[in-house]
Protein backbone atom coordinates (compact mmCIF):
# COMPACT_ATOMS: atom_id res chain seq x y z
CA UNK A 1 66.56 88.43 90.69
CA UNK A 2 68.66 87.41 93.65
CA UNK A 3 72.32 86.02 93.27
CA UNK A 4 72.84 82.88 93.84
CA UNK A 5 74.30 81.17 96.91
CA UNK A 6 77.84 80.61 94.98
CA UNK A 7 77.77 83.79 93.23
CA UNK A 8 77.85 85.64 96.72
CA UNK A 9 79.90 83.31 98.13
CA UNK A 10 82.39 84.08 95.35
CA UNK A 11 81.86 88.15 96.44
CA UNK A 12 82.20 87.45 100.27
CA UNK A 13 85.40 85.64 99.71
CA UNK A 14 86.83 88.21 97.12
CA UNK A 15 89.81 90.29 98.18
CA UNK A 16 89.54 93.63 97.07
CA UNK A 17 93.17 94.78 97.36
CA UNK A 18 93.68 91.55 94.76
CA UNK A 19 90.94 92.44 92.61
CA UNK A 20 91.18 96.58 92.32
CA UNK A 21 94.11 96.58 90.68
CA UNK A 22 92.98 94.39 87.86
CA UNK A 23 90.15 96.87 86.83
CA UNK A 24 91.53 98.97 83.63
CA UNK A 25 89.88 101.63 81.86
CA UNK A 26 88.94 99.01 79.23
CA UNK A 27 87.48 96.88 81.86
CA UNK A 28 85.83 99.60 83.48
CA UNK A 29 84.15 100.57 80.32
CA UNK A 30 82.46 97.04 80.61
CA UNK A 31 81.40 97.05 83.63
CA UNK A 32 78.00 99.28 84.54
CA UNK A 33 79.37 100.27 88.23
CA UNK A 34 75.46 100.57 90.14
CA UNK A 35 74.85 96.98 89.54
CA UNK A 36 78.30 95.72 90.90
CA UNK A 37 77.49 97.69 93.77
CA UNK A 38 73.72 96.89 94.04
CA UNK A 39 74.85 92.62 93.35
CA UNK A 40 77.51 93.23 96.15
CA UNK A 41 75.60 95.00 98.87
CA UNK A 42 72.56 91.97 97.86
CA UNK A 43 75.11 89.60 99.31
CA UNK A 44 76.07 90.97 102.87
CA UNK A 45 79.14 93.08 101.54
CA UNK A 46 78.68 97.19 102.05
CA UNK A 47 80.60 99.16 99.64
CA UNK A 48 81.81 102.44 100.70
CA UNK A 49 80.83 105.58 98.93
CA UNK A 50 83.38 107.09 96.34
CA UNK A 51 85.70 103.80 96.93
CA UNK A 52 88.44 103.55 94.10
CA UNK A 53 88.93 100.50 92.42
CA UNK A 54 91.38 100.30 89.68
CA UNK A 55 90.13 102.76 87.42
CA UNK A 56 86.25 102.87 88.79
CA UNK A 57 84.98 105.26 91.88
CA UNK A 58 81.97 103.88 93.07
CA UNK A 59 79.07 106.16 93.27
């Protein structure tokens, strides 16, 4: 299933340097780090291999 038109809007107007330094090791344990990337790249916004972000390298 696609996201919707305000859930990407929401990812397009994130900014990361705001929102890396939120993600804790007990938020990273919540979060399953493939389908962040997969819902992000579904909305326009690439993702750079082995990006840190708080406490999360992507893959």
């Amino acid at each position: 299933k696609s996201p919707s038109a305000a859930c990407c809007g929401l990812i397009r107007s994130a900014d990361m340097g705001c929102v890396c330094p939120k993600v804790t090791p007990e938020i990273a344990k919540l979060i399953n780090v493939s389908k962040v990337v997969s819902l992000v790249e579904s909305c326009g916004r690439s993702v750079p291999h082995h990006t840190q972000c708080g406490s999360i390298t992507t893959p």
